[in-house]
Structures are given as structure tokens and as C-alpha cells.
C-alpha atoms as a PDB file:
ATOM      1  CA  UNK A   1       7.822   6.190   7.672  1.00  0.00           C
ATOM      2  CA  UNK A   2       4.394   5.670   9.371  1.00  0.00           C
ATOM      3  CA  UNK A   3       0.531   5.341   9.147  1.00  0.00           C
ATOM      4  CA  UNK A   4      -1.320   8.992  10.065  1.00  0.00           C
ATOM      5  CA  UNK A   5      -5.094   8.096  10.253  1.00  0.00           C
ATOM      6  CA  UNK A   6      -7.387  10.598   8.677  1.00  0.00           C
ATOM      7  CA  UNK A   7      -8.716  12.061  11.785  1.00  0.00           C
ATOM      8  CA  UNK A   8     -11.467  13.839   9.257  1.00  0.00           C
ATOM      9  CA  UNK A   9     -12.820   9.967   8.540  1.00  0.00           C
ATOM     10  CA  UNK A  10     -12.584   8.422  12.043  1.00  0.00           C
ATOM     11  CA  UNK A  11     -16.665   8.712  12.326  1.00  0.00           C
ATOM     12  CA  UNK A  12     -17.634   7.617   8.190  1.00  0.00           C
ATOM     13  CA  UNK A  13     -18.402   4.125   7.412  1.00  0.00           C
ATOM     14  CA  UNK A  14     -17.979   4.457   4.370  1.00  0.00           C
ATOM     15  CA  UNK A  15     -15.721   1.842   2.195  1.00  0.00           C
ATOM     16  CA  UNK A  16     -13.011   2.094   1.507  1.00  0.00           C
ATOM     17  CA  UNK A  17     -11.496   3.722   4.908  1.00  0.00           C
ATOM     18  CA  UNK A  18      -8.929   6.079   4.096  1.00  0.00           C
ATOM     19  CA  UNK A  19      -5.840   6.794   5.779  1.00  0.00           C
ATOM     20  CA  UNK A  20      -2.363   8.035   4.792  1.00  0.00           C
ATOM     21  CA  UNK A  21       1.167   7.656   5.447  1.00  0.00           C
ATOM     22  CA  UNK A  22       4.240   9.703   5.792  1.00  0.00           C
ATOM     23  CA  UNK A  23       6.825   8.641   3.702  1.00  0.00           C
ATOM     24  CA  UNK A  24      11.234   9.533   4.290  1.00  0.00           C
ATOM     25  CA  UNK A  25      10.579  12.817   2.514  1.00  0.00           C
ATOM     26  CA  UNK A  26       8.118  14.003   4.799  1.00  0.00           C
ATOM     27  CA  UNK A  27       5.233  13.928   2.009  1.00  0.00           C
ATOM     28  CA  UNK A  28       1.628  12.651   2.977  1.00  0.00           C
ATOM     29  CA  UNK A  29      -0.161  10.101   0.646  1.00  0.00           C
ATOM     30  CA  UNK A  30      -3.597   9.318   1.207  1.00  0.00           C
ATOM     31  CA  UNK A  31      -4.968   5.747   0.357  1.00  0.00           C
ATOM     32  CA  UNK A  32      -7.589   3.206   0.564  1.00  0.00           C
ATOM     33  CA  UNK A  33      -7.328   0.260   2.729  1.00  0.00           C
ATOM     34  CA  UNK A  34      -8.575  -2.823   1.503  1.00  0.00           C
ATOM     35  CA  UNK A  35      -8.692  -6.267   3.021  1.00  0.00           C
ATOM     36  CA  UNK A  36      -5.878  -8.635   1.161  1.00  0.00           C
ATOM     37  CA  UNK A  37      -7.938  -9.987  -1.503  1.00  0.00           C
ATOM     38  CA  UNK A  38      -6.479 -11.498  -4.910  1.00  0.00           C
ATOM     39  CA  UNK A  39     -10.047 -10.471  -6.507  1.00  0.00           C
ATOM     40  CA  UNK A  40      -9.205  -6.432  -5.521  1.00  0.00           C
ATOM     41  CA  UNK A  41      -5.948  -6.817  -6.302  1.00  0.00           C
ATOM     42  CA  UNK A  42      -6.694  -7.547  -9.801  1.00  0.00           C
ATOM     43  CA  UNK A  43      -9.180  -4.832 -10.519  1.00  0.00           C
ATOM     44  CA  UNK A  44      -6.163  -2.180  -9.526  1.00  0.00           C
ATOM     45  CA  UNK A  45      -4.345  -0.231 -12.172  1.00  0.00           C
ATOM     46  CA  UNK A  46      -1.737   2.705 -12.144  1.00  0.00           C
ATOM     47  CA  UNK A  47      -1.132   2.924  -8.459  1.00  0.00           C
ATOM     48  CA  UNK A  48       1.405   2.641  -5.539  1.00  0.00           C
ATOM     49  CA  UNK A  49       0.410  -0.810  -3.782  1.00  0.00           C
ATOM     50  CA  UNK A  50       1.212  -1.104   0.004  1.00  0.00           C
ATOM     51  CA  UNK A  51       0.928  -4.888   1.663  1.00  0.00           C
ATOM     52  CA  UNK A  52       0.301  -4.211   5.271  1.00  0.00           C
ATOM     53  CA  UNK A  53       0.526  -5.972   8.729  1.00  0.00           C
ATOM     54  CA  UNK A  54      -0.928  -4.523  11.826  1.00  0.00           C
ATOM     55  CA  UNK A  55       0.311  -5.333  15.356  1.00  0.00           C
ATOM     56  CA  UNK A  56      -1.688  -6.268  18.236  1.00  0.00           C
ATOM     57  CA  UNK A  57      -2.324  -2.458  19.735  1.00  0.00           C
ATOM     58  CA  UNK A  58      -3.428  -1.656  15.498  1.00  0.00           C
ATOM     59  CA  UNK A  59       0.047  -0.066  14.827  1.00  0.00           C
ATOM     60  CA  UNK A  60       1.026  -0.650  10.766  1.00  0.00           C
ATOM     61  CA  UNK A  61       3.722  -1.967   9.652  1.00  0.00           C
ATOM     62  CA  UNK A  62       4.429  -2.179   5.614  1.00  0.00           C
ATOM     63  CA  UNK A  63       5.296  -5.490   4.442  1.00  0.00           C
ATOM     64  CA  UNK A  64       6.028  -4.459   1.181  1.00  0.00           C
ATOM     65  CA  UNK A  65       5.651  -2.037  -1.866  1.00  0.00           C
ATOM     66  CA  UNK A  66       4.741  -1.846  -5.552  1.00  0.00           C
ATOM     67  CA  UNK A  67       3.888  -0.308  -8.255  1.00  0.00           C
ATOM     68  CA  UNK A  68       0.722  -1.849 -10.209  1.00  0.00           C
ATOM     69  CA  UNK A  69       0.579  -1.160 -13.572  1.00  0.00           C
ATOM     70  CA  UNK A  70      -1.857  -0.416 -16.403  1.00  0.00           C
ATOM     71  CA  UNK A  71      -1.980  -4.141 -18.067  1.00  0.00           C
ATOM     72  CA  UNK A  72      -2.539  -6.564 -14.481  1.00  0.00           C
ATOM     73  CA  UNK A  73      -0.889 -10.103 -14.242  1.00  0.00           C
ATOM     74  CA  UNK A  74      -2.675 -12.390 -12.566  1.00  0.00           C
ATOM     75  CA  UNK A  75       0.844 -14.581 -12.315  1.00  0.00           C
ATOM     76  CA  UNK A  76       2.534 -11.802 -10.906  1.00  0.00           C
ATOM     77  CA  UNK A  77       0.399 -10.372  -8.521  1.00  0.00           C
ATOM     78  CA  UNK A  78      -0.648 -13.506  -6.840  1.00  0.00           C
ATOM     79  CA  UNK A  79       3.010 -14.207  -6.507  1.00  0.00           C
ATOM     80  CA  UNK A  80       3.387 -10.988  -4.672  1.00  0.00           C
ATOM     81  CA  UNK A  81       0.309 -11.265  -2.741  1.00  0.00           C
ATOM     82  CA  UNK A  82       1.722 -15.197  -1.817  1.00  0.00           C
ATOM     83  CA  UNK A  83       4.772 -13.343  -0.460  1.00  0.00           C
ATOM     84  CA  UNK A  84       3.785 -10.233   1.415  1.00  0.00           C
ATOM     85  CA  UNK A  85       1.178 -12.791   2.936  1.00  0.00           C
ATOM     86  CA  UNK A  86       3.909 -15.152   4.211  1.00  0.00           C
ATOM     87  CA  UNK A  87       5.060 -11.479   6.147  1.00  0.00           C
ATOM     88  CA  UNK A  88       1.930 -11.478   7.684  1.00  0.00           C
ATOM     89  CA  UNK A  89       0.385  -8.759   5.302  1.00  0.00           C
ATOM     90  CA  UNK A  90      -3.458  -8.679   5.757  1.00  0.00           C
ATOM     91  CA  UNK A  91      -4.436  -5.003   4.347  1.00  0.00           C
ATOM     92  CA  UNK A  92      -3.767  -3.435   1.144  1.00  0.00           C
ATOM     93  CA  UNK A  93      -3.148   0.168   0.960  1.00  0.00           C
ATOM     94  CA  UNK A  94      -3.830   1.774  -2.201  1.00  0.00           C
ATOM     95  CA  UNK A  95      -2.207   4.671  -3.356  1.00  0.00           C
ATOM     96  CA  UNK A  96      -4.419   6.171  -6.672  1.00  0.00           C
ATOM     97  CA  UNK A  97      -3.472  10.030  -6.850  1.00  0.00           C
ATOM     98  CA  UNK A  98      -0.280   9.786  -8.728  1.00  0.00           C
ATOM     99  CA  UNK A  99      -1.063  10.062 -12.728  1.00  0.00           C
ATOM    100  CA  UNK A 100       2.293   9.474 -13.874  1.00  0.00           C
ATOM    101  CA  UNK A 101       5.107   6.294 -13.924  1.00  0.00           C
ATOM    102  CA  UNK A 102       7.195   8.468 -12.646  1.00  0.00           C
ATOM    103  CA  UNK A 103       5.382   9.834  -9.840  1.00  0.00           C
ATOM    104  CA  UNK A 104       4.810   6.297  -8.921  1.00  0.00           C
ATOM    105  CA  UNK A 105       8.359   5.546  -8.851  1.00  0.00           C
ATOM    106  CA  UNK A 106       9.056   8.174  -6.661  1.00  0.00           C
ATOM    107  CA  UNK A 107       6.082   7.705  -4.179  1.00  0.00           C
ATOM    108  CA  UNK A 108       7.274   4.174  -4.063  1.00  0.00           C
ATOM    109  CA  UNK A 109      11.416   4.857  -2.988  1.00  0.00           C
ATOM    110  CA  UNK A 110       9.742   7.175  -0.759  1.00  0.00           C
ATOM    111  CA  UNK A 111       7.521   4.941   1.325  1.00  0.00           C
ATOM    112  CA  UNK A 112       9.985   1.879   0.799  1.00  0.00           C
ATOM    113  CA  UNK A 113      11.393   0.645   4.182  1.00  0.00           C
ATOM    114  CA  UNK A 114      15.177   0.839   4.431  1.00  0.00           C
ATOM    115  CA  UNK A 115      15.396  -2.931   5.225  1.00  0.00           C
ATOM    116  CA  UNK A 116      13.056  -3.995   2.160  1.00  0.00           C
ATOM    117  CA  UNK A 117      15.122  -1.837  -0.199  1.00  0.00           C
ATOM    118  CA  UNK A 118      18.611  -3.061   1.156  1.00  0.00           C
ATOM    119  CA  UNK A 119      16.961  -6.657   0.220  1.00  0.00           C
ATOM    120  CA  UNK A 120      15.964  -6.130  -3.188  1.00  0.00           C
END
């Protein structure tokens, strides 16, 4: 699994900046890549969340994943953002194209790390 920057973006400025990543399967999912912020985080509903640490060279590396559903919990998802934080997360990739749970679902096994799933 990896980060694929949209080489069609590279010159917009436009916000959010959109990139994508390759998931196990192969598939390509385009998000928007937001700055960690509890405030953002709230406003999102029915989408594939990504918490994301970048090395020192600007390679990705996904802290975590999650689904975010229709009805937001302010508990909950500053308890996630607490944790992916602790990972060093500082971007949040957001994945808005699927329009089904189950899509979702799938999308998120798919860009799950092996380790992160073997710890669940």
C-alpha cells in the first residue's frame, strides 16, 4: 500500500490537495488531505478516514484507518485523533467517493496495513 500523488494537481493551489493511494487490491482512491484538526474531523461524514505521518524525505506512512459515519461523536473521534496523534499522525486523508457502508468497509480492509489489522 502507498501514497501516488496526483501528478494532474502538482501545480493547483487549491485546498484541499488531492492525492491518492493504492491499496492491497491494486485499486486507486483519491482523497483530500487535510491538516489533523479535531474541528475538520468533526464536520466529516460517510467516508474512509486515513491518519497520516510523513517522513523526513515527505514519504507517507498511514497511521491508521476508519470509517466515519453519518451521526459524528465528538467522544469518539477525539479519542481516535488522541491516538493516531501519539503515532505521529499529522494529515488526514479523506476518502469521500464511496456512497455505500459497504463500500466503505471494503475500501477500508483494503488500505488497512497488515500490522494495524493483526493488532486490532
Amino acid at each position: 500500500m502507498r501514497e501516488e500523488r496526483l501528478r494532474a494537481t502538482a501545480g493547483l493551489r487549491s485546498t484541499p490537495t488531492l492525492s491518492s493511494w493504492r491499496g492491497h487490491s491494486g485499486r486507486r482512491y483519491i482523497v483530500g488531505v487535510h491538516p489533523l484538526d479535531l474541528s475538520e474531523l468533526l464536520d466529516v461524514r460517510d467516508a474512509v478516514l486515513l491518519a497520516v505521518r510523513r517522513d523526513g524525505d515527505g514519504t507517507a506512512h498511514v497511521v491508521d484507518v476508519a470509517m466515519a459515519g453519518s451521526e459524528p461523536s465528538a467522544e469518539t473521534r477525539t479519542r481516535w485523533m488522541d491516538k493516531v496523534r501519539e503515532f505521529g499522525a499529522s494529515e488526514l486523508h479523506i476518502h469521500r467517493l464511496a456512497d455505500t457502508h459497504a463500500k466503505r468497509r471494503a475500501i477500508l480492509q483494503d488500505l488497512r496495513e497488515v500490522e494495524a489489522s493483526q493488532a486490532s
